[in-house]
C-alpha atoms as a PDB file:
ATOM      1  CA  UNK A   1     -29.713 -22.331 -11.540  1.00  0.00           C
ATOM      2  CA  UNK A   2     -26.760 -20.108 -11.653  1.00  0.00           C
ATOM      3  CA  UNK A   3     -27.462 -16.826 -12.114  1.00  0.00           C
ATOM      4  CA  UNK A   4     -25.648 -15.139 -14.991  1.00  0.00           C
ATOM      5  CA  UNK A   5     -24.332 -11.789 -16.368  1.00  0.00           C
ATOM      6  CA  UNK A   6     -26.604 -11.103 -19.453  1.00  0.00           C
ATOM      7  CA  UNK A   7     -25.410  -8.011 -22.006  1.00  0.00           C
ATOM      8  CA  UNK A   8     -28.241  -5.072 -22.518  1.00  0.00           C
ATOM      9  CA  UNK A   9     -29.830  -6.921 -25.530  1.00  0.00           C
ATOM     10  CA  UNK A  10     -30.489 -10.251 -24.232  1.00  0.00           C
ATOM     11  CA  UNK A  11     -32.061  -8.194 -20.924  1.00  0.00           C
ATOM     12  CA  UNK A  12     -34.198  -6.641 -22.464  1.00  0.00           C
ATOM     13  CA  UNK A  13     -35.427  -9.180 -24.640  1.00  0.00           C
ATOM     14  CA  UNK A  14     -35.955 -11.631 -21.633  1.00  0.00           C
ATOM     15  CA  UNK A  15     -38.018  -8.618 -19.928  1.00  0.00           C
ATOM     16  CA  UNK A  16     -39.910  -7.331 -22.778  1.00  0.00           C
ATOM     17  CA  UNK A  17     -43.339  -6.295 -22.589  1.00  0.00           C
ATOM     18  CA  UNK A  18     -44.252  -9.667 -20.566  1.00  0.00           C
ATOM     19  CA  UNK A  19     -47.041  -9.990 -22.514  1.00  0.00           C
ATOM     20  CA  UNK A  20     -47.136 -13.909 -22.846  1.00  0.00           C
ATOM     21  CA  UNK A  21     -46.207 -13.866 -19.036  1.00  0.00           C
ATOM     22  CA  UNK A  22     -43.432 -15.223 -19.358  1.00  0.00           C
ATOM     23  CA  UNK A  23     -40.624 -13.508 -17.389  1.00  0.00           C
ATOM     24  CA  UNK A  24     -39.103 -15.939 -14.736  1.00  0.00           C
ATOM     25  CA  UNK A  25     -37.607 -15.494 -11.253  1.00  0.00           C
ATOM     26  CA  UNK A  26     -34.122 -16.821 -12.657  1.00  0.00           C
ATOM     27  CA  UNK A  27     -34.604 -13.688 -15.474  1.00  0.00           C
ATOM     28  CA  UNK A  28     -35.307 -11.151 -13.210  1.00  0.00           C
ATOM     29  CA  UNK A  29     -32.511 -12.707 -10.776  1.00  0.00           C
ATOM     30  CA  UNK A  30     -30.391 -12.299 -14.049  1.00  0.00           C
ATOM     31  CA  UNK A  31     -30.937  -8.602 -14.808  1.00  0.00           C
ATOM     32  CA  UNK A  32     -29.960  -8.105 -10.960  1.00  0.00           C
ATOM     33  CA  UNK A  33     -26.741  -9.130 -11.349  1.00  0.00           C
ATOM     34  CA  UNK A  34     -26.384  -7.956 -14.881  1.00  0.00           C
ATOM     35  CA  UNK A  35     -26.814  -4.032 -13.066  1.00  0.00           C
ATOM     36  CA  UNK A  36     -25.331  -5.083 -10.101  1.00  0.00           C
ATOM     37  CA  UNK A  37     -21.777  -6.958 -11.373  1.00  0.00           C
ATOM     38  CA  UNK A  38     -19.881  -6.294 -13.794  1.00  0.00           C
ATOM     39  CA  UNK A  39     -16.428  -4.411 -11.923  1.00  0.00           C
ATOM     40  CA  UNK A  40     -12.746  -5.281 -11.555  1.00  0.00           C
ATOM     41  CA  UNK A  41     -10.536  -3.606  -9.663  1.00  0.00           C
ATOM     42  CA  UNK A  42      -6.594  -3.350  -8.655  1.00  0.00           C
ATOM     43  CA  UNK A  43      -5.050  -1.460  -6.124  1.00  0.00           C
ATOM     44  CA  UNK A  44      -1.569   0.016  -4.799  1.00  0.00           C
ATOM     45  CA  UNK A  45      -0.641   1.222  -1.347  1.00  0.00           C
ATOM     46  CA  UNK A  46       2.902   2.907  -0.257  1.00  0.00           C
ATOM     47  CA  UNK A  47       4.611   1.523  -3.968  1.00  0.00           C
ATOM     48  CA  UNK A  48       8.538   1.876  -3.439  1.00  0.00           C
ATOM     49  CA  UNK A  49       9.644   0.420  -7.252  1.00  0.00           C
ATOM     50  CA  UNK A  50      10.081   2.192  -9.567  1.00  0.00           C
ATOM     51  CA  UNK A  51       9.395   1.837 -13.231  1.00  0.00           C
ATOM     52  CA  UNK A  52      11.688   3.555 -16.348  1.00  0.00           C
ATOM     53  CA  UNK A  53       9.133   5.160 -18.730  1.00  0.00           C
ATOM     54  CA  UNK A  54      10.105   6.570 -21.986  1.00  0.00           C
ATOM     55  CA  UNK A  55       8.716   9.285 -24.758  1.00  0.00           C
ATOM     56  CA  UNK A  56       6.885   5.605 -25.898  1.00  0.00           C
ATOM     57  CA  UNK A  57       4.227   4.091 -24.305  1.00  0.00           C
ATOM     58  CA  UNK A  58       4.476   1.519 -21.723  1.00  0.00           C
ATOM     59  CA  UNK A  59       1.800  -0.399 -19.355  1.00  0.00           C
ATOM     60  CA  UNK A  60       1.558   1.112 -16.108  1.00  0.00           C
ATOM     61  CA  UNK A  61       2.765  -2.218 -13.915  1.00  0.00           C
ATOM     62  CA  UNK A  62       3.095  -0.859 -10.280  1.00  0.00           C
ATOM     63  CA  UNK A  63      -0.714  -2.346  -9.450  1.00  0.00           C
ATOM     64  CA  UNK A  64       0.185  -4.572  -6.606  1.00  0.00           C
ATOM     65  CA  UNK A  65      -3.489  -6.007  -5.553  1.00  0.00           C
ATOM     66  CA  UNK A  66      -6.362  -7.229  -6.640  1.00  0.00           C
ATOM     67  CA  UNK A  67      -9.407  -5.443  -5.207  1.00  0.00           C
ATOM     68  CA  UNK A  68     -12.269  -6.617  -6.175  1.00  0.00           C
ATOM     69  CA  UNK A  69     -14.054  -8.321  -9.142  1.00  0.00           C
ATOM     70  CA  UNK A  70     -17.677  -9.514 -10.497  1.00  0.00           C
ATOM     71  CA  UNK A  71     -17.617  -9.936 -14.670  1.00  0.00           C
ATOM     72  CA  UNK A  72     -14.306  -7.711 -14.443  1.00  0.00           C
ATOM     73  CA  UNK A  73     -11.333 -10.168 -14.090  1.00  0.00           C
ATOM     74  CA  UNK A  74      -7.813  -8.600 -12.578  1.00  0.00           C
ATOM     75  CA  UNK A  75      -5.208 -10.293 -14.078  1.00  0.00           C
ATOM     76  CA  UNK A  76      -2.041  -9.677 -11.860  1.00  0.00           C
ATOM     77  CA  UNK A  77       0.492 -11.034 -13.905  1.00  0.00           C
ATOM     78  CA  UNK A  78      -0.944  -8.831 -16.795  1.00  0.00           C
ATOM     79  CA  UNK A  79      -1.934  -6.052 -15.225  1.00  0.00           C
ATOM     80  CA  UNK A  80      -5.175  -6.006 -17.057  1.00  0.00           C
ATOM     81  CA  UNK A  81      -8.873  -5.625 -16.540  1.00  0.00           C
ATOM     82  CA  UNK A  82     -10.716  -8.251 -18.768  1.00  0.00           C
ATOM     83  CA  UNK A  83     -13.831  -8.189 -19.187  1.00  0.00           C
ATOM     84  CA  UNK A  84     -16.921 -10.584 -19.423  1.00  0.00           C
ATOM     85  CA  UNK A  85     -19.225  -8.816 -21.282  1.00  0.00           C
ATOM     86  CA  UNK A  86     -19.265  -6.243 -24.425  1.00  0.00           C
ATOM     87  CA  UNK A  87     -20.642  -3.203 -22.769  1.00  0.00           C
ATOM     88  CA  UNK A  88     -20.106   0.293 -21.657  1.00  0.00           C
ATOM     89  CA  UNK A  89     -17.093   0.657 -18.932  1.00  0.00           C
ATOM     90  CA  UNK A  90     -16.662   3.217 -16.311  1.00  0.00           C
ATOM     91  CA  UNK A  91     -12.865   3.367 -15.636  1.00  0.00           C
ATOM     92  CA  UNK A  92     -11.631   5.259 -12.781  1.00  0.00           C
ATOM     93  CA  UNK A  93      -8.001   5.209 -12.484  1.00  0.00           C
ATOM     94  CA  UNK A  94      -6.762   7.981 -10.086  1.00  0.00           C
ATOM     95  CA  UNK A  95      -2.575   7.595  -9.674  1.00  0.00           C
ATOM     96  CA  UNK A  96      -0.073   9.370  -7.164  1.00  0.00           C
ATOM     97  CA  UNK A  97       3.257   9.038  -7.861  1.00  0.00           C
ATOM     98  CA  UNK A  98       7.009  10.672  -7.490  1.00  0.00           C
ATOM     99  CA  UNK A  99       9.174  11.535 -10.027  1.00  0.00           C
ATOM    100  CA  UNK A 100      12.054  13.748 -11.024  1.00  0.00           C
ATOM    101  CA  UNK A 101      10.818  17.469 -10.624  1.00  0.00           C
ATOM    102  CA  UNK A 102      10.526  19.632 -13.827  1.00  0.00           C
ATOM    103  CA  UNK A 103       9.992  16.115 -16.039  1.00  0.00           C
ATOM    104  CA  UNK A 104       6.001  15.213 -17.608  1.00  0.00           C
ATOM    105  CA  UNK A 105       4.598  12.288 -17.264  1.00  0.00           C
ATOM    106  CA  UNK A 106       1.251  11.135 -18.680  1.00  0.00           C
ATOM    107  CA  UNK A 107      -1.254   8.115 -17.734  1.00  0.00           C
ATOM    108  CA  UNK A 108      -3.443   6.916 -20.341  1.00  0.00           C
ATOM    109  CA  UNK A 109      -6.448   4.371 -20.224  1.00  0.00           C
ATOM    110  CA  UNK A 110      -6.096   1.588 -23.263  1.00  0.00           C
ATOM    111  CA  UNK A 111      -8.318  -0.580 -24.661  1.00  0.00           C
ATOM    112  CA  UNK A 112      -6.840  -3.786 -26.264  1.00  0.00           C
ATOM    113  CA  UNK A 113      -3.390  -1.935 -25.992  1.00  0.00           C
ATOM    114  CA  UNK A 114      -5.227   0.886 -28.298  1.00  0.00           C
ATOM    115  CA  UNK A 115      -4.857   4.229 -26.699  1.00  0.00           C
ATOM    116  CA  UNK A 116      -8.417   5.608 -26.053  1.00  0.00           C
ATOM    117  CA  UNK A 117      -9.290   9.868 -25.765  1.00  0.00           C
ATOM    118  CA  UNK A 118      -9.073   9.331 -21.651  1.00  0.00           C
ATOM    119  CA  UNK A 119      -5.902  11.048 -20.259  1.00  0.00           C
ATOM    120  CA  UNK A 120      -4.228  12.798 -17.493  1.00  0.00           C
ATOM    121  CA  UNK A 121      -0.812  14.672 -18.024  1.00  0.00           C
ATOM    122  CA  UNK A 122       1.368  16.351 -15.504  1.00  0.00           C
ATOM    123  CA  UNK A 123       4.475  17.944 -13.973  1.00  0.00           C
ATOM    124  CA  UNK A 124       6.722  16.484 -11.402  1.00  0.00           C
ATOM    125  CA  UNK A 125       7.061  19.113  -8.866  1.00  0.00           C
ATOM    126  CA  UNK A 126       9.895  20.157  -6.578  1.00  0.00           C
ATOM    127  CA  UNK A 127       8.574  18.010  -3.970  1.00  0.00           C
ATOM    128  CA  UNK A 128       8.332  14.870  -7.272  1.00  0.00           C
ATOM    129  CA  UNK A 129       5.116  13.750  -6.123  1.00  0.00           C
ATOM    130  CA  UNK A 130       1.623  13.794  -8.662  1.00  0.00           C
ATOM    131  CA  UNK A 131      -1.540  13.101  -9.063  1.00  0.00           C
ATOM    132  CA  UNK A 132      -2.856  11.925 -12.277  1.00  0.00           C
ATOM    133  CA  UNK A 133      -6.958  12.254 -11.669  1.00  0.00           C
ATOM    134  CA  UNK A 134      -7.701   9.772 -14.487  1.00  0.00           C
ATOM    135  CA  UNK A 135     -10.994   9.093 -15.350  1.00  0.00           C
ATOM    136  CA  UNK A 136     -12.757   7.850 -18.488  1.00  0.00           C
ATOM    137  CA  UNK A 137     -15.461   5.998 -20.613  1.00  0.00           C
ATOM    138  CA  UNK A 138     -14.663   2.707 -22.975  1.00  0.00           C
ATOM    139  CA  UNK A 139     -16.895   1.245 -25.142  1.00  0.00           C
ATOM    140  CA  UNK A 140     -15.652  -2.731 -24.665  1.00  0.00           C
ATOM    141  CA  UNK A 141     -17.005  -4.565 -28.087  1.00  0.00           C
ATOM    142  CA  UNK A 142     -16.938  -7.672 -27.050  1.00  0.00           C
ATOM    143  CA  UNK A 143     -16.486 -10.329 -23.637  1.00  0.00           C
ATOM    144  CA  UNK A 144     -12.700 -10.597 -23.148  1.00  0.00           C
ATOM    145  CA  UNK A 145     -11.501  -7.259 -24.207  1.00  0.00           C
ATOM    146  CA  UNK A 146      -8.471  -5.617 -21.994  1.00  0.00           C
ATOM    147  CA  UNK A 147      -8.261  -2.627 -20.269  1.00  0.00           C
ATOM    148  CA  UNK A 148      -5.224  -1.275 -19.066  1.00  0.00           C
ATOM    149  CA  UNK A 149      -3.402   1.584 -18.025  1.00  0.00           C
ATOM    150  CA  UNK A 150       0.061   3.355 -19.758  1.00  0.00           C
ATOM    151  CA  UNK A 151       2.134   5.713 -18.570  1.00  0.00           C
ATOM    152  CA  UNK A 152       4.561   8.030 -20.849  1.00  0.00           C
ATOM    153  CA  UNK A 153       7.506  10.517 -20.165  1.00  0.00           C
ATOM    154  CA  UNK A 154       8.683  13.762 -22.030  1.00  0.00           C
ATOM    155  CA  UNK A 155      12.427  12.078 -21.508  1.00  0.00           C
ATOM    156  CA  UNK A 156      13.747   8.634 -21.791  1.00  0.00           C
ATOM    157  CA  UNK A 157      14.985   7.310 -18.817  1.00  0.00           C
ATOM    158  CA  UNK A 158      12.213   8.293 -16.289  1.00  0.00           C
ATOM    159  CA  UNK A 159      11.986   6.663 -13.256  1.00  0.00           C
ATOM    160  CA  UNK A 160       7.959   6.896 -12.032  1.00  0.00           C
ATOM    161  CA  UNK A 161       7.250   5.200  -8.670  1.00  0.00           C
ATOM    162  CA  UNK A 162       3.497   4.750  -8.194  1.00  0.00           C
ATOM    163  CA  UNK A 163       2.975   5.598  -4.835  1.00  0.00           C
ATOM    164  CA  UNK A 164      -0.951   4.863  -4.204  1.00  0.00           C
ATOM    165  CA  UNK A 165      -3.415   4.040  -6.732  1.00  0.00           C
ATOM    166  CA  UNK A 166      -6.669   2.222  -7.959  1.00  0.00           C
ATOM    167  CA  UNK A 167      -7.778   1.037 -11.328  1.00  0.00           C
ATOM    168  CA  UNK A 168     -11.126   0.456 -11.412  1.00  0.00           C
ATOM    169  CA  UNK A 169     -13.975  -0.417 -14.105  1.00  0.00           C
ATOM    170  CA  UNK A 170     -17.461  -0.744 -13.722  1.00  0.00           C
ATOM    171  CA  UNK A 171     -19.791  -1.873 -16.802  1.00  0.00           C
ATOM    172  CA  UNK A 172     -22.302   0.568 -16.609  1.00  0.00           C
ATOM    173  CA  UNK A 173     -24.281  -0.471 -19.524  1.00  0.00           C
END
């Protein structure tokens, strides 16, 4: 049999009390791969285009490889994390890029395209290079939401160039 991603419910009803015995190798293979999967990841080395962000919201789409994935699907043409399972979600999305010194630009994780409370917001310096440090926790309700990442300028007209980055989640229960 093929062993399969199970959500915290159906665990721990399959490994109750195991009182009627009951609790089978394929379960218990089950719950390993339940802990074990459940990640996506995309990643960008030495990024050279750049991207015009605005004072509105726009999906970060400099992500130029797919990583790594087990229940968390990259979708490169998207630029989205789906995900398998309804769950909690560990997303770590640390970001350098340049920019034009003196300007703010902000990264923001999103959950269905619904801005969540995880954020990083900085200054271009003189030498137009930053690092957004973003980290944060998303509550997915159910198999097939999207996570993604936005980016957002204090001026219209900002050219961002993601330089190095990886956008990672990791159902963590």
């Amino acid at each position: 049999m093929v062993d399969t991603q199970r959500d915290t419910v159906t665990l721990l009803s399959l490994l109750a009390d195991n009182t009627s015995r009951e609790i089978s190798p394929q379960d218990l293979r089950d719950a390993l791969v339940s802990v074990l999967g459940g990640f996506g990841a995309f990643s960008l080395k030495d990024g050279a285009t750049p991207q015009t962000f605005s004072t509105s919201p726009t999906k970060f789409t400099g992500w130029s490889a797919i990583s790594a994935s087990n229940g968390a699907a990259p979708n490169i043409l998207t630029k989205e994390l789906t995900v398998a399972l309804a769950g909690w979600y560990l997303v770590f999305a640390p970001l350098t890029c340049s920019g034009p010194a003196g300007r703010t630009f902000e990264a923001r994780i999103r959950l269905n395209d619904v801005e969540t409370n995880f954020g990083h917001r900085g200054t271009f310096p003189a030498s137009g290079t930053l690092t957004l440090p973003l980290i944060g926790l998303v509550i997915a309700g159910a198999a097939n939401d999207r996570i993604s990442v936005y980016g957002e300028a204090d001026q219209a007209s900002t050219d961002v160039v993601g330089i190095d980055g990886l956008f990672a989640a990791k159902r963590i229960g």
